[in-house]
Protein backbone atom coordinates (compact mmCIF):
# COMPACT_ATOMS: atom_id res chain seq x y z
CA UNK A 1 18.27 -117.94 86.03
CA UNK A 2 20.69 -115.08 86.34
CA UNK A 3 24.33 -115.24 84.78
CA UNK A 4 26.18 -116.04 87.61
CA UNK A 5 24.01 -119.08 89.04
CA UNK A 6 24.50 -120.62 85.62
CA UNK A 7 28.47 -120.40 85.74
CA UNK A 8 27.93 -122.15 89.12
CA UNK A 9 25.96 -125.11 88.37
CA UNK A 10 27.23 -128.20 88.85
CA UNK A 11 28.74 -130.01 85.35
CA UNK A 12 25.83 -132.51 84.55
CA UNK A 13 23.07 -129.24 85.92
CA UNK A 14 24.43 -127.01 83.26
CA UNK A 15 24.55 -129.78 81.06
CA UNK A 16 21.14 -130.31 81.28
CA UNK A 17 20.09 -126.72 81.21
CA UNK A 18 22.06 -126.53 77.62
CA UNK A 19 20.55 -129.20 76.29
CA UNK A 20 17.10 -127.47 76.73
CA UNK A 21 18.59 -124.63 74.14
CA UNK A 22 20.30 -127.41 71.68
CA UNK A 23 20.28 -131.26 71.38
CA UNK A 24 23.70 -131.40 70.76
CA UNK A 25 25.24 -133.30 73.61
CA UNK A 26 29.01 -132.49 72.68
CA UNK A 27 27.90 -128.89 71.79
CA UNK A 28 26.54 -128.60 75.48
CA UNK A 29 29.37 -130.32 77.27
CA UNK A 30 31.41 -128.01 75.38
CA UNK A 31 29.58 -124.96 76.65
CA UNK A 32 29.46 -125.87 80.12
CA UNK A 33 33.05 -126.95 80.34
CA UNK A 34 34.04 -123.45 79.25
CA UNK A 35 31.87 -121.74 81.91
CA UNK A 36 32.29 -119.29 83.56
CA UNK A 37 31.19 -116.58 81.07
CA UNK A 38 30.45 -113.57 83.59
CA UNK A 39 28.43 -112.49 80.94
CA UNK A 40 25.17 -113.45 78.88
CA UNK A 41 27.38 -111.97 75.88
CA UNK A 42 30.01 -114.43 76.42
CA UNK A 43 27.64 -117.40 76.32
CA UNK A 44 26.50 -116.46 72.97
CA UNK A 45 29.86 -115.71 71.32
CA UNK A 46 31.02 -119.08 72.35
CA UNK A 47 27.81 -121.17 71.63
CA UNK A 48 27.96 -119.56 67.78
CA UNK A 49 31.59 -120.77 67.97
CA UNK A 50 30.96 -124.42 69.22
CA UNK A 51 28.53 -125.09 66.43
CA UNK A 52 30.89 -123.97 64.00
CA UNK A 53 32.88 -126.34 65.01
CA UNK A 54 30.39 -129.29 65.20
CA UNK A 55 30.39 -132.39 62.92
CA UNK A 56 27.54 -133.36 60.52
CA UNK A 57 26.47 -136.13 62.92
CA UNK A 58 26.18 -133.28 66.01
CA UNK A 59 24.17 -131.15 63.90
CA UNK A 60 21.89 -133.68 62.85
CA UNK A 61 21.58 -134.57 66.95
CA UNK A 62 20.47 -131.01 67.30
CA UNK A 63 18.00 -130.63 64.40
CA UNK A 64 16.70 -133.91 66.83
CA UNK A 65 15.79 -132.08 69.04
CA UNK A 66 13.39 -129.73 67.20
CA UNK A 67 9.74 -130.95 65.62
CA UNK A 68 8.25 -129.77 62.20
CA UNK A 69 7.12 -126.54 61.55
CA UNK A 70 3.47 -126.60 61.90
CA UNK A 71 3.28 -129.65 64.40
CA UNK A 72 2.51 -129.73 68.09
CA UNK A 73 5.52 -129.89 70.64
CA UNK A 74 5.72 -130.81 73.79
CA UNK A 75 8.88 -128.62 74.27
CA UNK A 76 7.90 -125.39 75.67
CA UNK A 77 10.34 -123.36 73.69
CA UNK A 78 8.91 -124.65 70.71
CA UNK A 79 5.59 -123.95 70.87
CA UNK A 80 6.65 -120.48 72.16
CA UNK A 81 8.83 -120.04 69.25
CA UNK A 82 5.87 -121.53 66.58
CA UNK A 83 3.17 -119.25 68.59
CA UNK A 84 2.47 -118.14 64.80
CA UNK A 85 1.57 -121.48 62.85
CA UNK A 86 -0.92 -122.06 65.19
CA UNK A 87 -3.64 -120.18 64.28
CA UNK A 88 -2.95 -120.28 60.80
CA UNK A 89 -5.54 -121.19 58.47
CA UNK A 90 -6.18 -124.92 57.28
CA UNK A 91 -4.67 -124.26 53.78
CA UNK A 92 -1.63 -122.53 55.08
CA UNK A 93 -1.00 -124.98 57.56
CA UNK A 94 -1.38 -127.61 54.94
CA UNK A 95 1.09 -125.91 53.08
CA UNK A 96 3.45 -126.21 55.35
CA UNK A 97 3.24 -130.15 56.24
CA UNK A 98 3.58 -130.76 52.23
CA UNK A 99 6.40 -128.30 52.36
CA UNK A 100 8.17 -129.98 55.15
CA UNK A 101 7.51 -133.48 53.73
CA UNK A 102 9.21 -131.99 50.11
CA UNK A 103 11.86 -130.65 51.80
CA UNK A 104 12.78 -133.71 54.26
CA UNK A 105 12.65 -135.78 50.88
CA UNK A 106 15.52 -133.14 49.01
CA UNK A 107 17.87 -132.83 51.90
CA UNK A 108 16.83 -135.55 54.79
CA UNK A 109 15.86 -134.04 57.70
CA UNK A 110 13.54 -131.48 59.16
CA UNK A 111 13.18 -127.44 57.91
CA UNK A 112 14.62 -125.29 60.47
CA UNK A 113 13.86 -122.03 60.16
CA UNK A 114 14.18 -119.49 63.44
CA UNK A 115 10.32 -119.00 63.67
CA UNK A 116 10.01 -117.32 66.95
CA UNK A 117 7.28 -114.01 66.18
CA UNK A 118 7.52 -114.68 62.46
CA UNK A 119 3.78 -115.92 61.22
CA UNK A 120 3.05 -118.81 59.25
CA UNK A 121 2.84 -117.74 55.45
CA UNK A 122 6.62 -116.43 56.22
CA UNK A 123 7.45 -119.41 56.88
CA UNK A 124 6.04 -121.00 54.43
CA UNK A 125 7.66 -118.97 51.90
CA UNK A 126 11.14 -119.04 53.10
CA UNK A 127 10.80 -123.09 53.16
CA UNK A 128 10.06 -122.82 49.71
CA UNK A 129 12.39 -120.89 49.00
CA UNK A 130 14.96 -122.65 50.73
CA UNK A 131 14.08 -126.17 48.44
CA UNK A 132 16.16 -124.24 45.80
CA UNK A 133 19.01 -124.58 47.68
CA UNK A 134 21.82 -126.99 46.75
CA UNK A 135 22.52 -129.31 49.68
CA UNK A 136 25.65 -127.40 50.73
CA UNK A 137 23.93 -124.29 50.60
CA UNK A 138 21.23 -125.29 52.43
CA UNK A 139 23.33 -126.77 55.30
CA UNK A 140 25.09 -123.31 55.80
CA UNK A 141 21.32 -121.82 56.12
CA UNK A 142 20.31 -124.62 58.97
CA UNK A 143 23.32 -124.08 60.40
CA UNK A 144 22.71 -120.24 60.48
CA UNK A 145 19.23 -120.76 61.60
CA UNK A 146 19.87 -123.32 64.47
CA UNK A 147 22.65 -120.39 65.86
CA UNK A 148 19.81 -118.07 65.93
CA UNK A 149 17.40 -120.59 67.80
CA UNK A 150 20.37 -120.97 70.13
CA UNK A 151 20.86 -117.29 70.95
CA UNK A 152 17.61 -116.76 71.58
CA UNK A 153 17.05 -119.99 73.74
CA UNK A 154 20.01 -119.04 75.59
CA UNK A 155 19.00 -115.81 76.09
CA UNK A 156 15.78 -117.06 77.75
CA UNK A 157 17.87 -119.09 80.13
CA UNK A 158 20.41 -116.82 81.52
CA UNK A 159 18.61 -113.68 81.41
CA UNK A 160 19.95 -111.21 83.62
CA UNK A 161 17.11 -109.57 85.37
C-alpha cells in the first residue's frame, strides 16, 4: 500500500498490518499510534527507535513470530526472506537444524539472522559464529538483526510506487 493509505488506516487495520512486519504487539501499537509518518523514511526511523526501547519480554514476542532458519513457514515474508535455504543441499541444511538446536540450547530461543538474498552456507556460518557470543552480546546482534527484518518488512508494506 502507498504511504499515505497506511497513515489513514483505522487503529486496529494498521495494527494488524504491523504486526505482519514484527510480533511485537506493544511495538506495533506504538507505531501506529505515532502515525502519520508522510514518509516511508519516517516509519523506519521510528520502528528502529521503538525496539530500542522494547523490554526483554517484547523482544522475545517478536522473535515469536519468526520460524527457524531452514524450516518451512507459512508466513509469506519468511519464506521470501529464506528463498536461499531452500535449495540448499541435505548436509548444509542439516547443518543448520543442528546449528539452530545448539544455539536455542546456549541462549533460549531461535537464531535470527536477516536472511533475505543471503544463501544458506552464509548463514550457516554467521550462526556459528554467533554461538561465541556471550549472552549480552548476542542479544545486541538479535536485536540488530530483527531491526533489519523490520526495515525491510516495512519497506515491503508501505512502498511508495
Amino acid at each position: 500500500m502507498r504511504m499515505a493509505e497506511f497513515d489513514q488506516l483505522p487503529g486496529v487495520d494498521a495494527e494488524a498490518a504491523l504486526l505482519g512486519c514484527c510480533a511485537s504487539p506493544q511495538w506495533a501499537r506504538r507505531l501506529a499510534a505515532a502515525r502519520p509518518y508522510g514518509s516511508p523514511a519516517a516509519l523506519l526511523d521510528r520502528a528502529d527507535a521503538v525496539l530500542a526501547e522494547l523490554d526483554e519480554a517484547q523482544v522475545d514476542l517478536a522473535l515469536a513470530g519468526h520460524p527457524r532458519i531452514g524450516e518451512r513457514s507459512a508466513h509469506a515474508s519468511s519464506a521470501r526472506e529464506q528463498a536461499g535455504v531452500a535449495g540448499a543441499p541435505q548436509d548444509v541444511r542439516a547443518a543448520l537444524a543442528e546449528g539452530n538446536r545448539e544455539y536455542e540450547a546456549r541462549f533460549g530461543h531461535v537464531y535470527l539472522v536477516c536472511a533475505d538474498g543471503r544463501p544458506a552456507g552464509e548463514l550457516l556460518a554467521v550462526l556459528r559464529s554467533r554461538l561465541h557470543n556471550d549472552p549480552a552480546t548476542e542479544r545486541a546482534v538479535l536485536r540488530a538483526e530483527l531491526a533489519k527484518i523490520n526495515r525491510i518488512r516495512l519497506g515491503r508494506l508501505v512502498e511508495d510506487t
